[in-house]
C-alpha atoms as a PDB file:
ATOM      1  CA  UNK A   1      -9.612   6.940  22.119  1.00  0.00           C
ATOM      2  CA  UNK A   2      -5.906   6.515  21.417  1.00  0.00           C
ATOM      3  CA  UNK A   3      -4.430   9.164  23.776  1.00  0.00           C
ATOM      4  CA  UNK A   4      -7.354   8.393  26.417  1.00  0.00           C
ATOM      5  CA  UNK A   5      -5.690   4.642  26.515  1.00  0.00           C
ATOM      6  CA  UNK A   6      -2.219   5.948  26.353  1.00  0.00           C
ATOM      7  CA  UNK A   7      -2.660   8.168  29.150  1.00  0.00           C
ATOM      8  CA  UNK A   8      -3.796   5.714  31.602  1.00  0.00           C
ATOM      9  CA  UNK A   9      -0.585   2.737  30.238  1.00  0.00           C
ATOM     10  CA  UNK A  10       1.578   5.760  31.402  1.00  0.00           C
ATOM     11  CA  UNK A  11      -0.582   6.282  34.635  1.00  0.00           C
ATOM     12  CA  UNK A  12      -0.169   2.421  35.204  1.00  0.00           C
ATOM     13  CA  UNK A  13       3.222   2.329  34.380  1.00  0.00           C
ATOM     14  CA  UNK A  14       4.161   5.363  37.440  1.00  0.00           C
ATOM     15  CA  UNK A  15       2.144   2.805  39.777  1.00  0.00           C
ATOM     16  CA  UNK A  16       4.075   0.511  39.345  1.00  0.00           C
ATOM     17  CA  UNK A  17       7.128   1.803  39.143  1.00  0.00           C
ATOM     18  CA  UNK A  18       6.456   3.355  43.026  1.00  0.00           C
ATOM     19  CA  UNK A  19       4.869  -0.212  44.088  1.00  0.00           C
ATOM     20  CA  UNK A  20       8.481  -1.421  42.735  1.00  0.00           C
ATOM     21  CA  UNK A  21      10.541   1.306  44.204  1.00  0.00           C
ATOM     22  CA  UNK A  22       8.571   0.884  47.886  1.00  0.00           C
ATOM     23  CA  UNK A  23       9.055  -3.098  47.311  1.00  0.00           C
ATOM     24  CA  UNK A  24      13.006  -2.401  46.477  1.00  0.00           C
ATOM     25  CA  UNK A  25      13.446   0.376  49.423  1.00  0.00           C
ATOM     26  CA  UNK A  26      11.596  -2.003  52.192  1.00  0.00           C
ATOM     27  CA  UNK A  27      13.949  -4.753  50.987  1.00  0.00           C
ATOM     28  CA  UNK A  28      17.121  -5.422  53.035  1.00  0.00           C
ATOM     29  CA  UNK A  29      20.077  -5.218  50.758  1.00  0.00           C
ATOM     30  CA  UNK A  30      20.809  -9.054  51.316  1.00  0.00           C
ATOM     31  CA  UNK A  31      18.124  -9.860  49.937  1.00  0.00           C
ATOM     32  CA  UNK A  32      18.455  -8.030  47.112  1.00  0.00           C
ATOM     33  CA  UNK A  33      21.288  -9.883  45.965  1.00  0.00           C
ATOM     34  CA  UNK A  34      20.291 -12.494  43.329  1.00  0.00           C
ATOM     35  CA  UNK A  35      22.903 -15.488  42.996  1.00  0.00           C
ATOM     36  CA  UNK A  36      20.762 -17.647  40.874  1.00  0.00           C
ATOM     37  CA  UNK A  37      17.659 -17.892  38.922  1.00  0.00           C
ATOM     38  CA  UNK A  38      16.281 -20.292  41.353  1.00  0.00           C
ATOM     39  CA  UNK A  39      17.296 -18.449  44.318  1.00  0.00           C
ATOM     40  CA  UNK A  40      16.031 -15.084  43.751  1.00  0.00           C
ATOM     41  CA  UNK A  41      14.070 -13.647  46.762  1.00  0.00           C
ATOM     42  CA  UNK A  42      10.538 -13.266  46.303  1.00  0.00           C
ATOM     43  CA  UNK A  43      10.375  -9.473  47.196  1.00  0.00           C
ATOM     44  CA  UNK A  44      13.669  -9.226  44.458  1.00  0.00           C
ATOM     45  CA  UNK A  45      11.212 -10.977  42.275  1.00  0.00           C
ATOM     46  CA  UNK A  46       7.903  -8.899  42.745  1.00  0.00           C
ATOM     47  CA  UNK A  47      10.363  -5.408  42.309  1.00  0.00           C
ATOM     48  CA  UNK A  48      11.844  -6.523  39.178  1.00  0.00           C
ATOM     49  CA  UNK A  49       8.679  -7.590  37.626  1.00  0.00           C
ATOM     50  CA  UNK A  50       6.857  -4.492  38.825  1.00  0.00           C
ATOM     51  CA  UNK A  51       9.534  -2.667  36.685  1.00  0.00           C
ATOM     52  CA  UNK A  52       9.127  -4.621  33.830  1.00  0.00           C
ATOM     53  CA  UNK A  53       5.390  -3.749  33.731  1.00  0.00           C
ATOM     54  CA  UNK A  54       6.428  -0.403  34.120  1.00  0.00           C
ATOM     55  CA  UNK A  55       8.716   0.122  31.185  1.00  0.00           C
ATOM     56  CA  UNK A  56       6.047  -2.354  29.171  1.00  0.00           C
ATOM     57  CA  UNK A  57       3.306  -0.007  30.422  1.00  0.00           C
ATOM     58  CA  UNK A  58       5.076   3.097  29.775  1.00  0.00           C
ATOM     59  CA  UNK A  59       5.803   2.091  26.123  1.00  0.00           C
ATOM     60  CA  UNK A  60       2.658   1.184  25.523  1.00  0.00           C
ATOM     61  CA  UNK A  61       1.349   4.468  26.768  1.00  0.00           C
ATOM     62  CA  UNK A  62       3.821   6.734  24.819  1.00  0.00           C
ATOM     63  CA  UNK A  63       2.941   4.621  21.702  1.00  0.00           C
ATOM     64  CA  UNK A  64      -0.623   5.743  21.842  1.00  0.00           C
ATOM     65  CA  UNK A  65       0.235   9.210  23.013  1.00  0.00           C
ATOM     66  CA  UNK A  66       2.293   9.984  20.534  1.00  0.00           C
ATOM     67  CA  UNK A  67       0.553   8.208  17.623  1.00  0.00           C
ATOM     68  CA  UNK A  68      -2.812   9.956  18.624  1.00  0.00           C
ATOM     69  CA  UNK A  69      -1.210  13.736  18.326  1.00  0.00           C
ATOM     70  CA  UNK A  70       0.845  12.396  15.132  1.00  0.00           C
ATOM     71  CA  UNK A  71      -1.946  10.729  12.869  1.00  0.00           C
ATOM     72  CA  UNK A  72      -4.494  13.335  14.179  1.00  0.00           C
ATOM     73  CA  UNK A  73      -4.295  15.469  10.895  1.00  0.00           C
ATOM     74  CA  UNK A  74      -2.512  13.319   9.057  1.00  0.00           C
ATOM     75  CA  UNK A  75      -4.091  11.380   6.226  1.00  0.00           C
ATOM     76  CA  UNK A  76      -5.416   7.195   6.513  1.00  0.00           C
ATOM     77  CA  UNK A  77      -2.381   6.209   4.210  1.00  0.00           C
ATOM     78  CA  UNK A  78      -0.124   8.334   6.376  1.00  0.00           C
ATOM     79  CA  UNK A  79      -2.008   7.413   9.342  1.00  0.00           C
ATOM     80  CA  UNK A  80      -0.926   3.752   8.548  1.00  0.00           C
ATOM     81  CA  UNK A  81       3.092   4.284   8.403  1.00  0.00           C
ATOM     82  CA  UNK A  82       3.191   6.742  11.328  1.00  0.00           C
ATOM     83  CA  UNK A  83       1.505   3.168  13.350  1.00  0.00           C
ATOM     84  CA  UNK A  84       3.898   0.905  11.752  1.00  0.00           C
ATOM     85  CA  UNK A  85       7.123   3.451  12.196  1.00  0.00           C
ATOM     86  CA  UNK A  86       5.838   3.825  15.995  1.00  0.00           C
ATOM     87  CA  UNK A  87       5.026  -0.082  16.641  1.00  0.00           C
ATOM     88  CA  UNK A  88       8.638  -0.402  15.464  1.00  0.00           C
ATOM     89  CA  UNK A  89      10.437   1.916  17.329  1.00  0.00           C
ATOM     90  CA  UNK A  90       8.104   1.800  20.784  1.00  0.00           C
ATOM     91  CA  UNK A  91       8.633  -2.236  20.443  1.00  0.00           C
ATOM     92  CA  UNK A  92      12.143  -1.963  20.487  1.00  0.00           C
ATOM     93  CA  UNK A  93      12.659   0.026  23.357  1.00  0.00           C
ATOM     94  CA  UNK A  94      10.460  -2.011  25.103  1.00  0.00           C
ATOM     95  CA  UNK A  95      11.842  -5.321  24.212  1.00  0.00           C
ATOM     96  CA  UNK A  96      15.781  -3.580  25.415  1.00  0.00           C
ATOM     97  CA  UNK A  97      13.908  -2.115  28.343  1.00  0.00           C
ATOM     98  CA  UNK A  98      12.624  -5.412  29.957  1.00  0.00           C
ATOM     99  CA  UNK A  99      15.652  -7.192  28.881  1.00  0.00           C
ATOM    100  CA  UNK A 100      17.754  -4.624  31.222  1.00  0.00           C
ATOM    101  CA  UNK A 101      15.187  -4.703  33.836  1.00  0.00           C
ATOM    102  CA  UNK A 102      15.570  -8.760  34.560  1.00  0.00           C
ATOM    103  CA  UNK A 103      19.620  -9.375  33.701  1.00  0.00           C
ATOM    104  CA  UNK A 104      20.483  -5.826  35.048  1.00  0.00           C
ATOM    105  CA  UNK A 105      23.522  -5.561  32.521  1.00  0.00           C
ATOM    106  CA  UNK A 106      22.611  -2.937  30.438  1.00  0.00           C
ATOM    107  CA  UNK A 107      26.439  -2.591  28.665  1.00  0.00           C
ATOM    108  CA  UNK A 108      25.912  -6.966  28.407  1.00  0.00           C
ATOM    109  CA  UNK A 109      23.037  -6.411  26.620  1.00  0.00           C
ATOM    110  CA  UNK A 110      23.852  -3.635  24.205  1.00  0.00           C
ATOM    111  CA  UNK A 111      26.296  -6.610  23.352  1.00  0.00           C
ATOM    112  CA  UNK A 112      24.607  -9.504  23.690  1.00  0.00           C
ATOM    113  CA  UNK A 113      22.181  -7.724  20.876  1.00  0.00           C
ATOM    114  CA  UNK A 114      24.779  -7.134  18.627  1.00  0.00           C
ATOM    115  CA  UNK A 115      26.011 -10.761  18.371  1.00  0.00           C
ATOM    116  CA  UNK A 116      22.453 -11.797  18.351  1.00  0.00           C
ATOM    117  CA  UNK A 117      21.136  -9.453  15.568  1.00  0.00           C
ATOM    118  CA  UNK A 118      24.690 -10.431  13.345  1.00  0.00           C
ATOM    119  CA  UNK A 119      23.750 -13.986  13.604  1.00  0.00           C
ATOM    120  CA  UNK A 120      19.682 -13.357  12.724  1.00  0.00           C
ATOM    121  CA  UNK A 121      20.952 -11.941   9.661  1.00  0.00           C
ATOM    122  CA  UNK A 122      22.097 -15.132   8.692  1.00  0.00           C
ATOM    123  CA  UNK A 123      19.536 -17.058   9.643  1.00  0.00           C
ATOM    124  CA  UNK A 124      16.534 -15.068   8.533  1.00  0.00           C
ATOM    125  CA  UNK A 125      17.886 -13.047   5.334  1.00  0.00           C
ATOM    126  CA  UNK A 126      14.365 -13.242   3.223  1.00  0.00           C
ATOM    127  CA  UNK A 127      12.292 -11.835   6.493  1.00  0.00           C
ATOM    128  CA  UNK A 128      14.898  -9.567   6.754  1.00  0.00           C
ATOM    129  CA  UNK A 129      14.830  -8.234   2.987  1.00  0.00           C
ATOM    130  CA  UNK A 130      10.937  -8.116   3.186  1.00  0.00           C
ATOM    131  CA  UNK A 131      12.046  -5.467   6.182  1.00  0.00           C
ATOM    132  CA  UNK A 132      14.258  -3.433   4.438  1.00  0.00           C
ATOM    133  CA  UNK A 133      11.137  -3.396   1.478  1.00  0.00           C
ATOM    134  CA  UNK A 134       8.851  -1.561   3.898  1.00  0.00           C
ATOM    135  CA  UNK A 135      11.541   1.047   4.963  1.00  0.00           C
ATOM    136  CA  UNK A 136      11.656   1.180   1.190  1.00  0.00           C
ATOM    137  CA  UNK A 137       7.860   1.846   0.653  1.00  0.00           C
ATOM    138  CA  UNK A 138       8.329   4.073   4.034  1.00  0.00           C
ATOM    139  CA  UNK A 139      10.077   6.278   2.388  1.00  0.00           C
ATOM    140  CA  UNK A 140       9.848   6.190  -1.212  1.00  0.00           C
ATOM    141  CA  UNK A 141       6.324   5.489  -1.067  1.00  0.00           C
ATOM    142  CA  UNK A 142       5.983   3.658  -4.392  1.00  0.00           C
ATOM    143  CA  UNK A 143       2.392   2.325  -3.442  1.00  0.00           C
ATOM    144  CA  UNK A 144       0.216   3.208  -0.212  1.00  0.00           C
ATOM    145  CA  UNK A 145      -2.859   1.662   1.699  1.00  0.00           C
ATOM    146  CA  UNK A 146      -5.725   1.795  -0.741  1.00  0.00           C
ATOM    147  CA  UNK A 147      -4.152   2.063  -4.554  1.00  0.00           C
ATOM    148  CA  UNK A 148      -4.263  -0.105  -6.914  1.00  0.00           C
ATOM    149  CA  UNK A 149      -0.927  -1.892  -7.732  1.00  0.00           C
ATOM    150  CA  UNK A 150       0.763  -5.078  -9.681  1.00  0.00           C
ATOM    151  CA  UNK A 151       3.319  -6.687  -7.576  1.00  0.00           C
ATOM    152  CA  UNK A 152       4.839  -9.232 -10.076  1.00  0.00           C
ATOM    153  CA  UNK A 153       2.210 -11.420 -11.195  1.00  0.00           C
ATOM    154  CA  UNK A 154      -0.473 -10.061  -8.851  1.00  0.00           C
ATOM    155  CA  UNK A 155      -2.831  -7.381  -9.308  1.00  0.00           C
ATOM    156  CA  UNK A 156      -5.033  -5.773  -6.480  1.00  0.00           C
ATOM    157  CA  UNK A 157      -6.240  -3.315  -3.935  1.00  0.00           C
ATOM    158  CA  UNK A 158      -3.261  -2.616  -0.984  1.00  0.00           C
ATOM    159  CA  UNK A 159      -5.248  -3.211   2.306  1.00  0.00           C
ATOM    160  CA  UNK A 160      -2.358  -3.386   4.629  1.00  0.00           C
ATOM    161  CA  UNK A 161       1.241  -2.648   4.155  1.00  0.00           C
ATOM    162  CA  UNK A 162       2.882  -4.865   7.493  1.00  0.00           C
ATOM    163  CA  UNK A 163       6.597  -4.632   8.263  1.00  0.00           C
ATOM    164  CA  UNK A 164       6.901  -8.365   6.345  1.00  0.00           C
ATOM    165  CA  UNK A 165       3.926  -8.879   3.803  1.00  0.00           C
ATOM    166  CA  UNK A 166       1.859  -6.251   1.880  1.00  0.00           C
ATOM    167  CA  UNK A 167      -1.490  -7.426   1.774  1.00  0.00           C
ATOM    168  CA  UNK A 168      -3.839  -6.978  -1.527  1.00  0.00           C
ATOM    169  CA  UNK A 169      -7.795  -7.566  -2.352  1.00  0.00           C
ATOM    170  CA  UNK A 170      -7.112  -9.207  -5.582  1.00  0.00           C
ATOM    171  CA  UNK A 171      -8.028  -7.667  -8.675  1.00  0.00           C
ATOM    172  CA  UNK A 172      -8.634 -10.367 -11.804  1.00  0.00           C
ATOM    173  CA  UNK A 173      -6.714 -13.879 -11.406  1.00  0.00           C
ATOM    174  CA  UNK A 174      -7.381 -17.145 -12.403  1.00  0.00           C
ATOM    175  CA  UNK A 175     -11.199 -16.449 -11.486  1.00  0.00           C
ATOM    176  CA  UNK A 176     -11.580 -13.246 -13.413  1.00  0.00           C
ATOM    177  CA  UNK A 177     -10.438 -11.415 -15.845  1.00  0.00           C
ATOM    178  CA  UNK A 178     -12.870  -8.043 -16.643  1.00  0.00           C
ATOM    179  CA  UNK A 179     -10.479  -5.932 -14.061  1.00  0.00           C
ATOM    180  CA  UNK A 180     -12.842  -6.561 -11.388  1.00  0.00           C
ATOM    181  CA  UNK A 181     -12.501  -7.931  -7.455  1.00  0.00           C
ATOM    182  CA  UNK A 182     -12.285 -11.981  -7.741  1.00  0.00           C
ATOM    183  CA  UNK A 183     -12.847 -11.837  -3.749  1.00  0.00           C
ATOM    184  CA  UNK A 184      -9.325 -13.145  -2.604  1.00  0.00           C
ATOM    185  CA  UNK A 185      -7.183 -11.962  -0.448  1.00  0.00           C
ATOM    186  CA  UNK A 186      -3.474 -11.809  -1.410  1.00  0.00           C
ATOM    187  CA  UNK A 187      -0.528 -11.500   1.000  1.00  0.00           C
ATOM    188  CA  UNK A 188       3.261 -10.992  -1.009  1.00  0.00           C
ATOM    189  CA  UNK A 189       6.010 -10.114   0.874  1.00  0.00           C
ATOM    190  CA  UNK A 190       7.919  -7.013   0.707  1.00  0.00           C
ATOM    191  CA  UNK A 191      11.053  -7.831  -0.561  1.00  0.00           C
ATOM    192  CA  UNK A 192       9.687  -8.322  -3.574  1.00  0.00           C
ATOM    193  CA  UNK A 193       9.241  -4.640  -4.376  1.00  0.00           C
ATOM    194  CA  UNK A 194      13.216  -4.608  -4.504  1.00  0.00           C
ATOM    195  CA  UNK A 195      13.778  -7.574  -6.714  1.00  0.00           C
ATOM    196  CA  UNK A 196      10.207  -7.145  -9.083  1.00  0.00           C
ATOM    197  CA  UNK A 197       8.440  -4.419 -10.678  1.00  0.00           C
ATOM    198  CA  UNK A 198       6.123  -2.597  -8.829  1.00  0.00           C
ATOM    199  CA  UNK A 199       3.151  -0.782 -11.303  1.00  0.00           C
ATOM    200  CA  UNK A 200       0.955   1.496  -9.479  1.00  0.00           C
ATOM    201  CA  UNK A 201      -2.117   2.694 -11.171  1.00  0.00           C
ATOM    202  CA  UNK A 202      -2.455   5.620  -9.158  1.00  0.00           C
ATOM    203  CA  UNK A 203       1.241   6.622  -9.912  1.00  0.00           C
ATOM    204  CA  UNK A 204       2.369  10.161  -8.821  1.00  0.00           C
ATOM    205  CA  UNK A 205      -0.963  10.917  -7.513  1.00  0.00           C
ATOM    206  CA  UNK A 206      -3.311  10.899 -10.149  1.00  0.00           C
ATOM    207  CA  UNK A 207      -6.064   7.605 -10.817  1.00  0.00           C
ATOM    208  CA  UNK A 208      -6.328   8.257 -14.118  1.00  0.00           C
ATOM    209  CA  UNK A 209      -5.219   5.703 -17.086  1.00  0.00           C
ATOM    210  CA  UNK A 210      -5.235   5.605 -20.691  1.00  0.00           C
ATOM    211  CA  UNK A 211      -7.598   2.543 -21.633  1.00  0.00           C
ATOM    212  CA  UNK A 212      -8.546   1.528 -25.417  1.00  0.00           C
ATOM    213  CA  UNK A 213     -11.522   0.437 -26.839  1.00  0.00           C
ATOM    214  CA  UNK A 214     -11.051  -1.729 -29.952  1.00  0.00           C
ATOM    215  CA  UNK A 215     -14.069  -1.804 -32.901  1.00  0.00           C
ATOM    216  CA  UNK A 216     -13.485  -4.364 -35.769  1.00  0.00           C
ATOM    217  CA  UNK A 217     -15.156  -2.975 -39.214  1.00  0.00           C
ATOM    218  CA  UNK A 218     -14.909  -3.806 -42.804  1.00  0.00           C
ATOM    219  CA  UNK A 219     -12.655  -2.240 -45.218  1.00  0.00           C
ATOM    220  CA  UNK A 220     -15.840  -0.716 -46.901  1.00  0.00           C
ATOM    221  CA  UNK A 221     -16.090   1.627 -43.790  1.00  0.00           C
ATOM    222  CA  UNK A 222     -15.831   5.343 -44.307  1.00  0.00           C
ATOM    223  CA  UNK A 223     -13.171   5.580 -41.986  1.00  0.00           C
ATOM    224  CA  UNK A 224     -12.949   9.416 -40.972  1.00  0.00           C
ATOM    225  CA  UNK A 225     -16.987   9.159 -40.486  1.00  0.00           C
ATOM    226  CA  UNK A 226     -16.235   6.459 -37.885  1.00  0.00           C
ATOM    227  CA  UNK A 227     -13.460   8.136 -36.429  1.00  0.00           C
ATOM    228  CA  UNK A 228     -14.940  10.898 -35.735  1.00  0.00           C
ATOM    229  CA  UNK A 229     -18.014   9.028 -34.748  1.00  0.00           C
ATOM    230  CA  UNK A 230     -15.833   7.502 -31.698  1.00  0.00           C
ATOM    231  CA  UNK A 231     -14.775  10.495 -30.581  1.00  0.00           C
ATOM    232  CA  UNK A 232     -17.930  12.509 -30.363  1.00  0.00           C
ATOM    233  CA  UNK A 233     -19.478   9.774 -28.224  1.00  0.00           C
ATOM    234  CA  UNK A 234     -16.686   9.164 -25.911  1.00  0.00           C
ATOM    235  CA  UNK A 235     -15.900  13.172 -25.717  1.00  0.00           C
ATOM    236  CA  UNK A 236     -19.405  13.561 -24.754  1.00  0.00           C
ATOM    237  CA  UNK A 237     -19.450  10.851 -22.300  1.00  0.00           C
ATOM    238  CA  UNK A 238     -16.240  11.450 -20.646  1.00  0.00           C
ATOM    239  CA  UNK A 239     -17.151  15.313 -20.263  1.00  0.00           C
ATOM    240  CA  UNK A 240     -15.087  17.720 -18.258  1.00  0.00           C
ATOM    241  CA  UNK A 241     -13.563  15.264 -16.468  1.00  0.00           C
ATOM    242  CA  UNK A 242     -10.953  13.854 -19.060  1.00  0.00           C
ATOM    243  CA  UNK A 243     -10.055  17.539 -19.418  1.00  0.00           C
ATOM    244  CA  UNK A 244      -9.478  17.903 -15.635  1.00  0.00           C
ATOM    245  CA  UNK A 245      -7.612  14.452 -15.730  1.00  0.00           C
ATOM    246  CA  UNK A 246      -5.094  15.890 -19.203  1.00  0.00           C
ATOM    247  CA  UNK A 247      -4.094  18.884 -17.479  1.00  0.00           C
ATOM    248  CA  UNK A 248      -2.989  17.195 -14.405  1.00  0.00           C
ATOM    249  CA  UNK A 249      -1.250  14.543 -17.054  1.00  0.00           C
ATOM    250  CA  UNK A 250       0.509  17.316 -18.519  1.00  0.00           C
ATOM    251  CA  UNK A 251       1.505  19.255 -15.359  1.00  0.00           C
ATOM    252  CA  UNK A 252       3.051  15.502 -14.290  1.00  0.00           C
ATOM    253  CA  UNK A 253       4.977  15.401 -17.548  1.00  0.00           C
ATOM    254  CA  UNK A 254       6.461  19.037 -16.961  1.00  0.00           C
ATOM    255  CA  UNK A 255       7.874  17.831 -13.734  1.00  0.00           C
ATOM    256  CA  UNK A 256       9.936  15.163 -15.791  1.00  0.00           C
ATOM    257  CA  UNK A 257      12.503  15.041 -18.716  1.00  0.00           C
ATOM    258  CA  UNK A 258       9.718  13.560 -20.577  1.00  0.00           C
ATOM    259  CA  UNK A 259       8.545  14.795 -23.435  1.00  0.00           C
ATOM    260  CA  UNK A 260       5.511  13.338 -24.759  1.00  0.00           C
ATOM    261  CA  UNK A 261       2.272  14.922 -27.223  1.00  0.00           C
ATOM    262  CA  UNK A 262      -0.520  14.041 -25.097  1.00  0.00           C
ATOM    263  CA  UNK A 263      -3.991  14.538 -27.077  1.00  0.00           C
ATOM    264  CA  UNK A 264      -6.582  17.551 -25.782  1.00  0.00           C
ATOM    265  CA  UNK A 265      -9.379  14.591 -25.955  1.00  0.00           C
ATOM    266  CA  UNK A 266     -10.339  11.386 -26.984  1.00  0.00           C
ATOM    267  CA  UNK A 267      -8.332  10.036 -30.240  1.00  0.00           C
ATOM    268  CA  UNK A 268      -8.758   7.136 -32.405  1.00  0.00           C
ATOM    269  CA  UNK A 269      -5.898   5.129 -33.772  1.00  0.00           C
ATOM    270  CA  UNK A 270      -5.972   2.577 -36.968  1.00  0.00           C
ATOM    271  CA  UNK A 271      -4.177  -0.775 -37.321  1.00  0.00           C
ATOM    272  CA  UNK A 272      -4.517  -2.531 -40.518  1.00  0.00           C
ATOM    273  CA  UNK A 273      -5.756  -6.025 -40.673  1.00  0.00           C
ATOM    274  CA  UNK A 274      -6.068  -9.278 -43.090  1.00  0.00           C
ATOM    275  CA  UNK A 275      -9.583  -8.863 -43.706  1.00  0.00           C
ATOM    276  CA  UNK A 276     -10.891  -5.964 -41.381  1.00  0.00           C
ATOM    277  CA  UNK A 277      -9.823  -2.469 -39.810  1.00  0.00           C
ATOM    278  CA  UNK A 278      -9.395  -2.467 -36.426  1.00  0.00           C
ATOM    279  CA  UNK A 279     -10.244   1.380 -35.034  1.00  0.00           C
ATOM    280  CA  UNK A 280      -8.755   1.516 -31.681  1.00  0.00           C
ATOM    281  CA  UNK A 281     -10.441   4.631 -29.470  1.00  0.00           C
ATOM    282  CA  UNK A 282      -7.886   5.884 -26.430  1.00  0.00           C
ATOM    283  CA  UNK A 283      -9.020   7.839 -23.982  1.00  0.00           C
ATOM    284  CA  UNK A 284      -7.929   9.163 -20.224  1.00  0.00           C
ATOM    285  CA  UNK A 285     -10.484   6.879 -17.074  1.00  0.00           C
ATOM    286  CA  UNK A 286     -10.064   6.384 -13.672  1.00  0.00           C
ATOM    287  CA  UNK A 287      -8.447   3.053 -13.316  1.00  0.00           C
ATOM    288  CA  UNK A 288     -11.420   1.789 -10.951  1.00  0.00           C
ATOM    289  CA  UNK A 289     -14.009   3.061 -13.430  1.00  0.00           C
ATOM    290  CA  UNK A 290     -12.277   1.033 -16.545  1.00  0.00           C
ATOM    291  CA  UNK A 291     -13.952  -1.423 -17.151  1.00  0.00           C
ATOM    292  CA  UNK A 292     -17.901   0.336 -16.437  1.00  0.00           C
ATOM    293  CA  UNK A 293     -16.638   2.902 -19.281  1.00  0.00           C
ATOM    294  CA  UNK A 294     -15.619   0.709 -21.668  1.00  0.00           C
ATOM    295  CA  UNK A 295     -18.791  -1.353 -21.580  1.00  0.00           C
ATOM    296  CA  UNK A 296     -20.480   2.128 -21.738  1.00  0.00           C
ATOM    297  CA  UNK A 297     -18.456   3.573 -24.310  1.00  0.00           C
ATOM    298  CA  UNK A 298     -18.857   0.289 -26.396  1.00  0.00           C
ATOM    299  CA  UNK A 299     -22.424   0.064 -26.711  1.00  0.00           C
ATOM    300  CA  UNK A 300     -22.712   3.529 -27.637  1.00  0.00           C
ATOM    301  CA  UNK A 301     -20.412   2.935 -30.240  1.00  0.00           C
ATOM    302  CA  UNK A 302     -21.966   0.295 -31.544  1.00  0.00           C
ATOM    303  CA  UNK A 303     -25.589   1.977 -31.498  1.00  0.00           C
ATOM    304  CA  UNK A 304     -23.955   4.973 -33.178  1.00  0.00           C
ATOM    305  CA  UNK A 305     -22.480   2.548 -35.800  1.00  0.00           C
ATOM    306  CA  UNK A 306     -25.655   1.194 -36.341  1.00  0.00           C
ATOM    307  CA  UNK A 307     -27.515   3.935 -37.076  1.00  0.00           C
ATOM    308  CA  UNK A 308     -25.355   4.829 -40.125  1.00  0.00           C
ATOM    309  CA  UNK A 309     -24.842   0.956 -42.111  1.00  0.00           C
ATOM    310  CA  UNK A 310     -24.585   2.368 -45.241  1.00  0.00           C
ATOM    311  CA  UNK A 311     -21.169   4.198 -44.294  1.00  0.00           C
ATOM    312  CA  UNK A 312     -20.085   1.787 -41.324  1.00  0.00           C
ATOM    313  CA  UNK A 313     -19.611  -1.941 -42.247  1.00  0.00           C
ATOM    314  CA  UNK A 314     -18.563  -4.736 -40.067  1.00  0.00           C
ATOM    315  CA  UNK A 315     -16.618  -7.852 -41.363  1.00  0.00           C
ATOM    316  CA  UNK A 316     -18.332 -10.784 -42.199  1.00  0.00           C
ATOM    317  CA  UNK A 317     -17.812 -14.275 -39.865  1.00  0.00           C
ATOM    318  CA  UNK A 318     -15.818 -16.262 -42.444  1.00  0.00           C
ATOM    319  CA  UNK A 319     -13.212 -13.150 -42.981  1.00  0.00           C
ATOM    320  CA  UNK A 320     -12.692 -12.864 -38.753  1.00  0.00           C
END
């Protein structure tokens, strides 16, 4: 429907462009002349704003034009800067082109601009940082429409990435804290991606994570039975997929100077304790599946634990 519209704001605009060239060419040149505000003549008056609808018209028309034949194969999250990078630009014009059209001084208003933008960067420095942080995510990308992301303090799901704010369907918060949707919206500007950290959990493409599951047991528990306990039921859960989701790990790593040892499958780590072992299982999930697979992976644990209590023991309550 985009090009459909566009086609018929450039259609428009040619109208009335001719209605203002007949209105300017069946003018006499007196009155043509304008003095004053107050004194301009009415058919001066109708041609200028006839032009002004034109170049408004004619923006307006290119804008959809242009963004329907750029964001037809391009992705949603690409999509969504192509709109913002054409808003901007087709805005501009338009704003300089009606400006010329009523003061008639195009070389006045090149200049007039300049003094004006010098003295808005004064006077509106954080609006204009939060500008320069979406040419940033323009073109470094480090989050797009629909990943997950941590923006200082804030954790959520980007809906819309504006030329000001960034906007984000909260993840946890004050009201929750099992890695799940509390429900609010969250709008943060975007000049804090250029004074804060920015942690995406889709990071160079991939939405997998390393999560842990932590089981407390006694120090009576054969440990390597457990162990390996953990990792049969999560490697059998997890299937294929964690396989599919270390390779592409590992091909990220080769593009780096990183060198890391990064597990075939699911491993189990051990941290000592004052009066229990604490068996820690890590293993590769999609970051929106987290918190479903550890619930999962837990009470399979803990069924496979209890089906073995003479070699698995957990701590009693007065030693936790």
């Amino acid at each position: 429907m985009r090009r459909p519209i566009g086609y018929v704001s450039v259609a428009a605009a040619l109208v009335a462009a001719v209605a203002a060239g007949v209105v300017r060419a069946t003018t006499p040149l007196s009155d043509l002349a304008v003095p004053g505000l107050g004194d301009t003549p009415p058919d001066a008056a109708a041609a200028t704003a006839l032009l002004a609808a034109s170049v408004v018209l004619s923006a307006n028309g290119a804008y959809f034009v242009v963004y329907g034949v750029a964001a037809r194969r391009a992705s949603k999250r690409r999509a969504h800067d192509v709109r913002n990078v054409l808003r901007l630009v087709f805005g501009g014009l338009a704003l300089a082109g009606v400006l010329g059209v009523l003061t008639d001084q195009w070389v006045g208003l090149l200049v007039s601009l300049g003094v004006v933008g010098f003295a808005i960067t004064f006077a509106l420095q954080q609006p204009l940082l939060s500008l320069v942080g979406w040419f940033y995510l323009v073109v470094k990308r480090p989050y797009a429409v629909g990943d997950r992301v941590q923006l200082g303090e804030v954790t959520g799901d980007v809906v819309e990435v504006d030329f000001l704010v960034t906007t984000l369907w909260e993840v946890n918060g004050p009201l929750v804290s099992t890695n799940q949707p509390s429900g609010r919206v969250v709008t943060v500007p975007n000049s804090l991606v250029l004074s804060s950290e920015a942690v995406n959990f889709a990071g160079a493409g991939s939405p997998y994570v390393y999560n842990e599951l932590s089981v407390q047991v006694a120090y009576e528990t054969d440990l390597e039975f457990a162990r390996e306990r953990m990792t049969g039921v999560a490697a059998d859960y997890l299937g294929e997929e964690m396989g599919d989701a270390v390779d592409r790990y590992r091909d990220r790593l080769d593009e780096t100077a990183v060198d890391l040892d990064v597990a075939d499958g699911p491993s189990v780590n051990v941290v000592q304790r004052e009066s229990w072992v604490e068996l820690r299982l890590r293993y590769l999930v999609h970051h929106r599946r987290a918190t479903r697979v550890r619930n999962d992976l837990y009470e399979r644990v803990l069924a496979e634990f209890n089906e073995a209590p003479d070699r698995v023991a957990f701590p009693v309550s007065r030693n936790r």
